[in-house]
C-alpha atoms as a PDB file:
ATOM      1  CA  UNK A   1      34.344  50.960  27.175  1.00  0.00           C
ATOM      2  CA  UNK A   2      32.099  53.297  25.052  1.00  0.00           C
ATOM      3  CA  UNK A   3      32.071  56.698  27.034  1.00  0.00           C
ATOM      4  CA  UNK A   4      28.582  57.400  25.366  1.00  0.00           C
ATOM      5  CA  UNK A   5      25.353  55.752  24.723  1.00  0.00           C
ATOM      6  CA  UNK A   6      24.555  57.303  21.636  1.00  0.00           C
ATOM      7  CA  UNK A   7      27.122  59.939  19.772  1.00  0.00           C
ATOM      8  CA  UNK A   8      27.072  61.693  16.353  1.00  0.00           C
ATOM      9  CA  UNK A   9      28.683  58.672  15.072  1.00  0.00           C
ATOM     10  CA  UNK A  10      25.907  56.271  15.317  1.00  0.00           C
ATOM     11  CA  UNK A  11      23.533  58.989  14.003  1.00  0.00           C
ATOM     12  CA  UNK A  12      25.884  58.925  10.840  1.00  0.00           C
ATOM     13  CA  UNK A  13      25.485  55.632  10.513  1.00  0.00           C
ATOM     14  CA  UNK A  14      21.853  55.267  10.385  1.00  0.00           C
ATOM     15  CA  UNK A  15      21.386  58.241   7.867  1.00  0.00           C
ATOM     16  CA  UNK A  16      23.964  59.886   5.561  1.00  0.00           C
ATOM     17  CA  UNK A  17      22.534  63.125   6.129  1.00  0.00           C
ATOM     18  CA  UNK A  18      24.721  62.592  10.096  1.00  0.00           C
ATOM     19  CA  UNK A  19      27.737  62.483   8.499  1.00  0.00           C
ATOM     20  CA  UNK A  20      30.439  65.568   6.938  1.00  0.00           C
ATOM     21  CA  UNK A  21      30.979  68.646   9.225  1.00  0.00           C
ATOM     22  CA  UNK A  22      27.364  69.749   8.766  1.00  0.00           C
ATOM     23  CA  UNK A  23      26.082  66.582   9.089  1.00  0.00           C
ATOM     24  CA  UNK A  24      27.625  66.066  12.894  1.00  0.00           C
ATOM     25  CA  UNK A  25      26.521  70.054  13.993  1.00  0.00           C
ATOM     26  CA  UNK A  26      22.507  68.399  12.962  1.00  0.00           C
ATOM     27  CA  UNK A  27      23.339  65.462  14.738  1.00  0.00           C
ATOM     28  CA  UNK A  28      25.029  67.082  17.679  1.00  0.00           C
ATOM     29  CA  UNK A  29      21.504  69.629  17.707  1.00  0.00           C
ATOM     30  CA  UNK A  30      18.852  66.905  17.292  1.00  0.00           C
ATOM     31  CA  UNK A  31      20.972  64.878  20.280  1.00  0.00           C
ATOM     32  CA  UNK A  32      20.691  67.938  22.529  1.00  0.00           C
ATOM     33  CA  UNK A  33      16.938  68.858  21.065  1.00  0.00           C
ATOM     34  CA  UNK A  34      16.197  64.694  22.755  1.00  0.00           C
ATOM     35  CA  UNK A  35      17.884  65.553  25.471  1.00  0.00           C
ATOM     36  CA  UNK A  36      20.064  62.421  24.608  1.00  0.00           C
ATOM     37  CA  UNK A  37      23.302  64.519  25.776  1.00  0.00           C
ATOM     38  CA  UNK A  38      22.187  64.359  28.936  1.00  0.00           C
ATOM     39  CA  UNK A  39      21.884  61.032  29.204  1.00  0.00           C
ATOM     40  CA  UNK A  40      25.244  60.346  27.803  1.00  0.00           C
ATOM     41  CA  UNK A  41      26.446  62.560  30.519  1.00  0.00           C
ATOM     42  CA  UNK A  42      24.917  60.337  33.293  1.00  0.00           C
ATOM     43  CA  UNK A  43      26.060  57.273  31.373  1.00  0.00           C
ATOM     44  CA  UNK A  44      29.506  59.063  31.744  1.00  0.00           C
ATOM     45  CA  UNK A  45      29.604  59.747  34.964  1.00  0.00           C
ATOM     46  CA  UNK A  46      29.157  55.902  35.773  1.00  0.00           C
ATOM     47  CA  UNK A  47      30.356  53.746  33.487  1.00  0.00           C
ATOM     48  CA  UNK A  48      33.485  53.113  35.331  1.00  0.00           C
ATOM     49  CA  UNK A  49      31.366  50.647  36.758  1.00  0.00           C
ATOM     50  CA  UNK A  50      29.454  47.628  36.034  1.00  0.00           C
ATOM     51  CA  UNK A  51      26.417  45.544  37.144  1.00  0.00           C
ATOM     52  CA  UNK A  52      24.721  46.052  40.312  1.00  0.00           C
ATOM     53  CA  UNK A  53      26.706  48.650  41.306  1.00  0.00           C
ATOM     54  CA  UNK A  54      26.481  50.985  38.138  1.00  0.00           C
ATOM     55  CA  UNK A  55      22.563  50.704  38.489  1.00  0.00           C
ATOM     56  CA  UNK A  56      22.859  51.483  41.934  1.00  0.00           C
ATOM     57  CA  UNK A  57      24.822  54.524  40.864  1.00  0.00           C
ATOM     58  CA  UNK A  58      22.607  55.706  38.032  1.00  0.00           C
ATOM     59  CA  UNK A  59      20.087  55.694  40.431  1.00  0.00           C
ATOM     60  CA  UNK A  60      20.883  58.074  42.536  1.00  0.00           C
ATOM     61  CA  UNK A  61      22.962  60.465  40.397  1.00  0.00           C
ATOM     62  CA  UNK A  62      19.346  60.524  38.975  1.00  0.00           C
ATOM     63  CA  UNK A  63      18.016  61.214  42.707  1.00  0.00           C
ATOM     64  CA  UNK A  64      15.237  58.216  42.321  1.00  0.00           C
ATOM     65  CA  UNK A  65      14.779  56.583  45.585  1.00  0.00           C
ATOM     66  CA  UNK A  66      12.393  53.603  44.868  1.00  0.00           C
ATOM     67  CA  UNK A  67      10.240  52.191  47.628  1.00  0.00           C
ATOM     68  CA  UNK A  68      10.021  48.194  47.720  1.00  0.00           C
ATOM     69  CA  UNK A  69       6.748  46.742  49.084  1.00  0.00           C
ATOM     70  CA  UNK A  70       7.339  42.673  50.583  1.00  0.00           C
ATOM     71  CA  UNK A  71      10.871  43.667  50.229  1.00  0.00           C
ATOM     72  CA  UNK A  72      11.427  40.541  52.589  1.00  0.00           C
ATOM     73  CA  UNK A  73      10.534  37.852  49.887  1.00  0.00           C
ATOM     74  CA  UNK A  74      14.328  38.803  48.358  1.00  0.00           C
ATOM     75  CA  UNK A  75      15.404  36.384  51.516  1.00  0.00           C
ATOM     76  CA  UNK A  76      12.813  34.069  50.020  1.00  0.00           C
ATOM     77  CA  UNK A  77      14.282  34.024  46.465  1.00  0.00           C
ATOM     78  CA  UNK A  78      14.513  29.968  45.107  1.00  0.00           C
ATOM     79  CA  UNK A  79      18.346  28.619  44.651  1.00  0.00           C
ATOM     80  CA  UNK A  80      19.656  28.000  41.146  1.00  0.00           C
ATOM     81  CA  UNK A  81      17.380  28.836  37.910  1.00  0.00           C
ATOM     82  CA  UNK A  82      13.748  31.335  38.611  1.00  0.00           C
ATOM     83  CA  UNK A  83      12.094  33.981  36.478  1.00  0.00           C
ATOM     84  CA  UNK A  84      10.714  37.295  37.060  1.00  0.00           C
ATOM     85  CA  UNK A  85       8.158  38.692  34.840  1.00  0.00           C
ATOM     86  CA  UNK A  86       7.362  42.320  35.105  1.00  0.00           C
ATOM     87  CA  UNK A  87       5.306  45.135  33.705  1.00  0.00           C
ATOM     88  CA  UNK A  88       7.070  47.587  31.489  1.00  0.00           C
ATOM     89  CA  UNK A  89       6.227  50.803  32.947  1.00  0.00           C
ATOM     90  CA  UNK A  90       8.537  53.514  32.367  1.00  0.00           C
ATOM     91  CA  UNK A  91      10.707  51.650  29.011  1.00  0.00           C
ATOM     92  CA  UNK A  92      13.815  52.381  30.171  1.00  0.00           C
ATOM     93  CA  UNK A  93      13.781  53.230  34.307  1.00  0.00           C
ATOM     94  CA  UNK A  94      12.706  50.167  35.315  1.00  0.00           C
ATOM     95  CA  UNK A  95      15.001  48.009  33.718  1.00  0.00           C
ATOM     96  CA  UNK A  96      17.963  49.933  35.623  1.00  0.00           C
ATOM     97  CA  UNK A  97      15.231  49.513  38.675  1.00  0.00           C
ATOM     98  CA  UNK A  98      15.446  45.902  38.079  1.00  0.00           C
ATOM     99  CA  UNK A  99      18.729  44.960  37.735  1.00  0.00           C
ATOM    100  CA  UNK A 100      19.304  47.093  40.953  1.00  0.00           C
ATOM    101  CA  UNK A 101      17.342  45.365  42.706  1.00  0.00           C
ATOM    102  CA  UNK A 102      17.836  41.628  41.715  1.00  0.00           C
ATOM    103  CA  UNK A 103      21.714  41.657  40.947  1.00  0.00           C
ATOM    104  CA  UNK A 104      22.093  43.198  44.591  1.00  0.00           C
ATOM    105  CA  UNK A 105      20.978  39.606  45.261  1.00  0.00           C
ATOM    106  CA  UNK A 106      21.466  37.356  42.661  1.00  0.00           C
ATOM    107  CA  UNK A 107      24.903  38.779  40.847  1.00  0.00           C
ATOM    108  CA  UNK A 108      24.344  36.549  37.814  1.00  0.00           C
ATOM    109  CA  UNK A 109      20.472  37.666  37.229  1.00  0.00           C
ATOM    110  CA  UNK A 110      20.020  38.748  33.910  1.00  0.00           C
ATOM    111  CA  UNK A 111      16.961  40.560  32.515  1.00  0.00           C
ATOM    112  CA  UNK A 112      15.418  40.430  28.865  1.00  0.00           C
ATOM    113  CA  UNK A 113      15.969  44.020  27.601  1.00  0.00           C
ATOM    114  CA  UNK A 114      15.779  45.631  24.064  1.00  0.00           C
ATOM    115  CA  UNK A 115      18.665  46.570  21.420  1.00  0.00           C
ATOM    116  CA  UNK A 116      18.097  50.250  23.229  1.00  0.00           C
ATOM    117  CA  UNK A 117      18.549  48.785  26.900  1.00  0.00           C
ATOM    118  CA  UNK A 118      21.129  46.489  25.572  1.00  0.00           C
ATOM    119  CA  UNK A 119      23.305  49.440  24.815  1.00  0.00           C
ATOM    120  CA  UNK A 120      24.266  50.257  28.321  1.00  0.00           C
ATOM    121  CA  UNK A 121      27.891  48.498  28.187  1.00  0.00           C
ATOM    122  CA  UNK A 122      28.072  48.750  31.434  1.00  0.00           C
ATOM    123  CA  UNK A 123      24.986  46.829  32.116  1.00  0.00           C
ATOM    124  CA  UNK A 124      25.626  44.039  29.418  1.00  0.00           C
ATOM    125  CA  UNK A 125      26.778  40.998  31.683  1.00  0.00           C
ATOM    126  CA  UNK A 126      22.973  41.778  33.551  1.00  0.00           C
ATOM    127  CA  UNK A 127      21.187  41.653  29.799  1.00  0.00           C
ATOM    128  CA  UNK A 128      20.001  39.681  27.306  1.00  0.00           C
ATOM    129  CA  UNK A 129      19.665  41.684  23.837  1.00  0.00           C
ATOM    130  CA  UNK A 130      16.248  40.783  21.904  1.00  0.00           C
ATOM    131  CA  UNK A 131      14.618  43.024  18.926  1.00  0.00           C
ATOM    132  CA  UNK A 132      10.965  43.178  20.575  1.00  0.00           C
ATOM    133  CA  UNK A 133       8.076  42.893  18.018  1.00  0.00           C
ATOM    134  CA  UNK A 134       6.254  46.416  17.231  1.00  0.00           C
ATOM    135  CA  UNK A 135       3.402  46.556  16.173  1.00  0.00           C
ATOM    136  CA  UNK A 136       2.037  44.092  13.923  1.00  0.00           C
ATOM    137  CA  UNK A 137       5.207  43.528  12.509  1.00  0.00           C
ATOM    138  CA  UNK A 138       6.134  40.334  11.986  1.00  0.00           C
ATOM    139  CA  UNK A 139       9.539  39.090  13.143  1.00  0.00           C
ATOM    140  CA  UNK A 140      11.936  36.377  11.426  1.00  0.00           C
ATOM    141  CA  UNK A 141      11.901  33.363  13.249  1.00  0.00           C
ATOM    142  CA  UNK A 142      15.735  33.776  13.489  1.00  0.00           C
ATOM    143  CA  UNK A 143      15.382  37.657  14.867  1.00  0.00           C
ATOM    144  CA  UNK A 144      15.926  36.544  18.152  1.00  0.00           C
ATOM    145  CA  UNK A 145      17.416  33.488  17.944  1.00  0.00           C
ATOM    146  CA  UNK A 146      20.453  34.170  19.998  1.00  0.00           C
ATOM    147  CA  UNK A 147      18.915  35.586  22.647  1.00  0.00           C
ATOM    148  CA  UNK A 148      16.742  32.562  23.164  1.00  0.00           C
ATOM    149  CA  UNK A 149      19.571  30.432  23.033  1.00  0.00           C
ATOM    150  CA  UNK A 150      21.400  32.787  25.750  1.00  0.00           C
ATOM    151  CA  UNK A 151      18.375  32.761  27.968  1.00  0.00           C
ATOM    152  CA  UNK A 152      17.885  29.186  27.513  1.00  0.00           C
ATOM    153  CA  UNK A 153      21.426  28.539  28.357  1.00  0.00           C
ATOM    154  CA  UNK A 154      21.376  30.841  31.547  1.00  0.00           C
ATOM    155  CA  UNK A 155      18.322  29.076  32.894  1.00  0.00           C
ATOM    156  CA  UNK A 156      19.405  25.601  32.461  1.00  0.00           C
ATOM    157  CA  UNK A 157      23.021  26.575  33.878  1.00  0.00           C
ATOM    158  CA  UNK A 158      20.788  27.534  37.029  1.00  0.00           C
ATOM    159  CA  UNK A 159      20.941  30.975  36.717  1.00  0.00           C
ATOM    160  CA  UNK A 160      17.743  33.653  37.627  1.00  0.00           C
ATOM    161  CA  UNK A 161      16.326  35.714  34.022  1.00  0.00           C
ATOM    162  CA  UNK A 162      13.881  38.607  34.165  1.00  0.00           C
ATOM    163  CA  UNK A 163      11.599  38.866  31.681  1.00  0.00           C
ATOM    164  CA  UNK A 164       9.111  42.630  29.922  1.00  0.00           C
ATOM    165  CA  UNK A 165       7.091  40.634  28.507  1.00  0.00           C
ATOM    166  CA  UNK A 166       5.297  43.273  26.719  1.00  0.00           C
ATOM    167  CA  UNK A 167       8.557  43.823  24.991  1.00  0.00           C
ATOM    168  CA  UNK A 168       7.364  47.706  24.551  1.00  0.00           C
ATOM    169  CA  UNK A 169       6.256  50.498  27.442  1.00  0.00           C
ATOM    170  CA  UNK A 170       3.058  50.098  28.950  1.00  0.00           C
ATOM    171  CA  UNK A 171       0.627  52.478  26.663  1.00  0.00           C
ATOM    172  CA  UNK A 172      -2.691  54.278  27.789  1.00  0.00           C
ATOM    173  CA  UNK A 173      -5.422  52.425  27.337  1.00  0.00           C
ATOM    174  CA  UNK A 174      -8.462  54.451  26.475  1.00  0.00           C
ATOM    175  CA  UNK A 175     -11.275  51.355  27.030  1.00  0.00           C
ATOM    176  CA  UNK A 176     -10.205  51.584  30.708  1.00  0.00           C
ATOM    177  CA  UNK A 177      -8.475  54.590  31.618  1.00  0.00           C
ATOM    178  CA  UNK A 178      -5.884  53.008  32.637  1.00  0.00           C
ATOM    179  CA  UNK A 179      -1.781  52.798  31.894  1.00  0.00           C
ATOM    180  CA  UNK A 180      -1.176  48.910  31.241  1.00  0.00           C
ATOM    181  CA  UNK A 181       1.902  46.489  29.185  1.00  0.00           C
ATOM    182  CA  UNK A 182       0.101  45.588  25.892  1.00  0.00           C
ATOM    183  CA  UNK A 183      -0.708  41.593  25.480  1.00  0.00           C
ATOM    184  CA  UNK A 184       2.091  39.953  26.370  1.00  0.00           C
ATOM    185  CA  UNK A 185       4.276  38.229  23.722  1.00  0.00           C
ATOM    186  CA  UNK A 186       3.486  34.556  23.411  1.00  0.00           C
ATOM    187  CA  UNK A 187       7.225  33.843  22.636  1.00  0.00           C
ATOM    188  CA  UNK A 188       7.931  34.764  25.754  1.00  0.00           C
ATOM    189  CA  UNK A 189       5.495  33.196  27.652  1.00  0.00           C
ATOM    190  CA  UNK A 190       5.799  29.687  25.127  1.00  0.00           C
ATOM    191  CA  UNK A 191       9.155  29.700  26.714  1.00  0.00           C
ATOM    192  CA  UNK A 192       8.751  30.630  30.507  1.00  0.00           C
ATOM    193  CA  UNK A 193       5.877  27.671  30.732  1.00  0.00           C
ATOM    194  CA  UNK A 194       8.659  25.314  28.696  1.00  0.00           C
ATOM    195  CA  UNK A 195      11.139  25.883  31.277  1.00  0.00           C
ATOM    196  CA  UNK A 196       9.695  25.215  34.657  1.00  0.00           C
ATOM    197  CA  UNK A 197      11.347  26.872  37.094  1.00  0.00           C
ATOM    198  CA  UNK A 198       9.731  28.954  39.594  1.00  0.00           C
ATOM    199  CA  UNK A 199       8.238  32.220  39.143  1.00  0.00           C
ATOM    200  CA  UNK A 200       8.519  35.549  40.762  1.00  0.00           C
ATOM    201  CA  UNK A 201       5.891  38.799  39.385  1.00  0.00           C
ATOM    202  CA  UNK A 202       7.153  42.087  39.957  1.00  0.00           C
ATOM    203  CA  UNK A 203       5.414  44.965  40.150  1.00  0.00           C
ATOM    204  CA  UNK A 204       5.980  48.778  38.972  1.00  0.00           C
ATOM    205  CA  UNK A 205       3.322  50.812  40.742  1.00  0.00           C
ATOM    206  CA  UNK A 206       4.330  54.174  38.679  1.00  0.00           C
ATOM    207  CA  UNK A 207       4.005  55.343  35.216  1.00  0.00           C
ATOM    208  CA  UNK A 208       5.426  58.191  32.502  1.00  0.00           C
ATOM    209  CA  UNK A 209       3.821  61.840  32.739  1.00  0.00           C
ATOM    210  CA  UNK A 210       0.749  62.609  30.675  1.00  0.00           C
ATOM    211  CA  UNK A 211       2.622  64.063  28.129  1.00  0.00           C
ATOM    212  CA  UNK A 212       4.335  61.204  26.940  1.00  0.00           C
ATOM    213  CA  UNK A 213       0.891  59.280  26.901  1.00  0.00           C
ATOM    214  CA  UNK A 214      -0.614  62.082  24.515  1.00  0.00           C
ATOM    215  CA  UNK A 215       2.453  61.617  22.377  1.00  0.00           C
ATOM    216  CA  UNK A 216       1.036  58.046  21.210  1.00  0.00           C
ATOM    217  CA  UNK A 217      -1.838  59.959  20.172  1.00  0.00           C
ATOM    218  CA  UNK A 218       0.364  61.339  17.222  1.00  0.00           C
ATOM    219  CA  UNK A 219       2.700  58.162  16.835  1.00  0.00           C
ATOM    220  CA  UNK A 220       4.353  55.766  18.398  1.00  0.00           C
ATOM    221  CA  UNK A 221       7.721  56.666  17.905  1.00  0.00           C
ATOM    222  CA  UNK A 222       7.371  60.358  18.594  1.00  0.00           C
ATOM    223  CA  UNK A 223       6.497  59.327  21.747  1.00  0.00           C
ATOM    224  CA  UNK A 224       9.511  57.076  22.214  1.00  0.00           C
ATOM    225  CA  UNK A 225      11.314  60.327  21.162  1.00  0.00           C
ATOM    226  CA  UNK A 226      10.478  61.451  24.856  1.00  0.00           C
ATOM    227  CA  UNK A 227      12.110  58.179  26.484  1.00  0.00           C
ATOM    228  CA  UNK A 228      14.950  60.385  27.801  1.00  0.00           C
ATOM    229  CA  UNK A 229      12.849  62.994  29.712  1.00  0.00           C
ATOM    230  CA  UNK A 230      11.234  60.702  31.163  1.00  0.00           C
ATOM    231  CA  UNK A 231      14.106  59.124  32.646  1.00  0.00           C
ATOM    232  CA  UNK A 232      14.558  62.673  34.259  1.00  0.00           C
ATOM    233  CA  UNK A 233      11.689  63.447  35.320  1.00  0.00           C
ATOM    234  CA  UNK A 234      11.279  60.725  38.317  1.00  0.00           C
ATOM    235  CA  UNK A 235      13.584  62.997  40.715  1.00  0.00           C
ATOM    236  CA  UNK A 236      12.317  63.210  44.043  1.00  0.00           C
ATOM    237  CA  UNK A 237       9.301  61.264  43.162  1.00  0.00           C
ATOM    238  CA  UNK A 238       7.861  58.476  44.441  1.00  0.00           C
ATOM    239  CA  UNK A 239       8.938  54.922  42.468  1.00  0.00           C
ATOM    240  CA  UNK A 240       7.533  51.805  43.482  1.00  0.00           C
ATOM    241  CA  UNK A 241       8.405  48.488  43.158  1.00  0.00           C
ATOM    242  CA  UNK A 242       6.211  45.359  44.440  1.00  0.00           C
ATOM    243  CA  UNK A 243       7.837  41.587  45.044  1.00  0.00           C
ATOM    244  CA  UNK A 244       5.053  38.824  44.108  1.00  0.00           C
ATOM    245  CA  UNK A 245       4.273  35.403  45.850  1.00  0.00           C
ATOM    246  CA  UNK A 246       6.733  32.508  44.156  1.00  0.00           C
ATOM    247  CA  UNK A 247       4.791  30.740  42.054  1.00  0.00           C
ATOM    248  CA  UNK A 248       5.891  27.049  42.294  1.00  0.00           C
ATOM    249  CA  UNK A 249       6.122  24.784  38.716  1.00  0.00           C
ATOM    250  CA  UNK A 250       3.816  22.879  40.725  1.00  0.00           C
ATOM    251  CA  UNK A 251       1.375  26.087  39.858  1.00  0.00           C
ATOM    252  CA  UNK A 252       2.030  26.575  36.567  1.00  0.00           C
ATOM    253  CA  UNK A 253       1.265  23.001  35.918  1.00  0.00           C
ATOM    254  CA  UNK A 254      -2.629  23.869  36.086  1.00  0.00           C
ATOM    255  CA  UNK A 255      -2.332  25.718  33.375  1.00  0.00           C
ATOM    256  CA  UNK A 256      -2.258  23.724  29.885  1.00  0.00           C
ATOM    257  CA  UNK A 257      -1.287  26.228  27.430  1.00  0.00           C
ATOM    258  CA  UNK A 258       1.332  29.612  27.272  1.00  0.00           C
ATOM    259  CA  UNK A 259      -1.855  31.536  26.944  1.00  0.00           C
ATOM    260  CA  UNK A 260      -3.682  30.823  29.687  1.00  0.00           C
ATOM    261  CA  UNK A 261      -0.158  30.485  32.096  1.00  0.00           C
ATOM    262  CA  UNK A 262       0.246  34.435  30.728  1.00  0.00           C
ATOM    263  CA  UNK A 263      -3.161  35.308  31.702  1.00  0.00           C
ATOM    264  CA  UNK A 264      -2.647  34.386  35.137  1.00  0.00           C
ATOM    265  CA  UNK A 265       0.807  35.998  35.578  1.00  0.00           C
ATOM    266  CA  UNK A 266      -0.887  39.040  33.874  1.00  0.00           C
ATOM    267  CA  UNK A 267      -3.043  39.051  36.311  1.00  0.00           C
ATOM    268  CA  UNK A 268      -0.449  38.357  39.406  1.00  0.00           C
ATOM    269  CA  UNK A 269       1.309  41.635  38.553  1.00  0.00           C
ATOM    270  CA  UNK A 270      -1.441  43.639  37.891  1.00  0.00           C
ATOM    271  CA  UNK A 271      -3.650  42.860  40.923  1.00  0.00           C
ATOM    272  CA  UNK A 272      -0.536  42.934  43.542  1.00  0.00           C
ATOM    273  CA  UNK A 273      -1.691  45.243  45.975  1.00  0.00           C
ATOM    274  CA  UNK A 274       0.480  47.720  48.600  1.00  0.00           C
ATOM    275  CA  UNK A 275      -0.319  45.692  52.200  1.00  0.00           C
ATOM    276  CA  UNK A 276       2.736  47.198  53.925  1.00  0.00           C
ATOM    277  CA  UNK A 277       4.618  50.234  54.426  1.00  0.00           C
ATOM    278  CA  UNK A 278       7.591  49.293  52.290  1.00  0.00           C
ATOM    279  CA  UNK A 279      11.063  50.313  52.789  1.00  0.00           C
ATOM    280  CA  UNK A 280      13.122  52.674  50.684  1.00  0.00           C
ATOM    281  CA  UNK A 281      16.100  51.121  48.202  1.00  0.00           C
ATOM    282  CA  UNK A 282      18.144  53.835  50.767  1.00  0.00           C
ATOM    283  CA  UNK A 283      17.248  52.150  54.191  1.00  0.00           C
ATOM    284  CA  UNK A 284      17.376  48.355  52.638  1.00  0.00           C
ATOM    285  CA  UNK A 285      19.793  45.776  53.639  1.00  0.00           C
ATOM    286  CA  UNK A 286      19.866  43.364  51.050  1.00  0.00           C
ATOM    287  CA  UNK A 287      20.427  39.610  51.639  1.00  0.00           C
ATOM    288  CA  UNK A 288      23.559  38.500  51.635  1.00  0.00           C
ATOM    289  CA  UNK A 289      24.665  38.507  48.034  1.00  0.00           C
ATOM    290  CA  UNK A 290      24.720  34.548  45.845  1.00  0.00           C
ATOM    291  CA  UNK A 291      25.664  33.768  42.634  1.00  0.00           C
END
């Protein structure tokens, strides 16, 4: 397995300027300047394992100690083939977050997660590689195709898939103040109302530091420049993570188009309130473990 996420060599292959002797000292700088060393040295220190237990691991080499409100309805979680959907909050944490906490469950639960995410070797029997859209870009309808056909496969097999729907890191949104995914990509939600299978919303309570939100002032991918830091950054700090009511295909059947289904699980993530005291990742006893 790859003992780094991101080395000199891939820098030399997305610009010749990365490659020759001088060419690897700038790439070795710039990697250090992102703090991207760093994070090769956590993958490092990990990667011996996979899954579950190499998010688990990540986690607290990184010292984050999430707190998971109706941590109960994991006991609840349907048999065979369900979906999360969840707000992209930190772009990189809460994926890690996610798989912790589902695969400790469900070992075959796989999540939805960029070409960046999708990466983490270690991680890749938990994810499902997609290019997201950015922007207005527009994709190629064949951009994605295999990870459709790999989610669609998963599901109807009767495994559990987590979908970002956003497909990019919440952004600050000026009209309200407020951190918050962009609108949800209608691929993704033309496909969770096509499958019909329960439904389970997950909330992350948490978001970046002001800095990286004043970053997207300047652009977009300076600010994604950051992404490491801000994996960092969330030691000793409070994470939170929220479990949704199921909602039943019986549910979803109210609603006649993806738009409208999206709205509402927009809406069941971003309204889920805190009504208990939680219980830290730390003191949790999972359910026993299916597959």
């Amino acid at each position: 397995m790859k003992k780094k996420l991101i080395d000199t060599e891939d820098l030399g292959l997305l610009a010749p300027i990365f490659k020759g002797v001088k060419g690897e000292r700038l790439a070795n700088r710039i990697l250090h300047f992102l703090a991207v060393d760093k994070l090769n040295e956590l993958y490092d220190r990990s990667n011996h394992l996979t899954g579950a237990e190499f998010a688990e691991s990540i986690l607290k080499d990184l010292g984050v100690d999430y707190c998971i409100y109706n941590a109960e309805r994991l006991s609840l979680l349907p048999e065979g083939a369900f979906i999360t959907v969840s707000n992209h909050s930190y772009g990189g944490l809460d994926g890690v977050m996610l798989i912790d906490l589902m695969a400790h469950v469900r070992s075959d639960y796989k999540a939805m997660a960029n070409q960046v995410l999708s990466r983490v070797k270690a991680l890749e029997e938990n994810f499902v590689s997609v290019i997201p859209k950015v922007g207005k870009e527009v994709l190629k309808p064949t951009a994605n195709i295999n990870g459709i056909r790999e989610t669609l496969t998963q599901l109807r097999d009767g495994h559990p898939v987590g979908f970002f729907p956003s497909g990019a890191v919440s952004m600050f949104h000026f009209n309200n103040m407020q951190v918050r995914d962009r609108e949800w990509q209608e691929s993704i939600l033309r496909l969770t109302q096509s499958i019909k299978v329960p439904i389970i919303p997950i909330r992350f309570f948490d978001r970046n530091s002001n800095f990286f939100y004043l970053l997207e002032l300047i652009d977009w991918r300076i600010r994604t420049l950051r992404m490491p830091y801000e994996l960092f950054n969330k030691k000793g700090k409070r994470t939170r993570i929220g479990i949704g009511n199921i909602i039943s295909v019986e549910e979803q059947a109210k609603f006649h188009d993806a738009k409208s289904l999206g709205a509402f699980l927009y809406k069941s993530v971003y309204d889920m309130k805190i009504t208990d005291p939680g219980v830290y990742r730390s003191e949790f006893t999972f359910p026993e473990k299916r597959t």
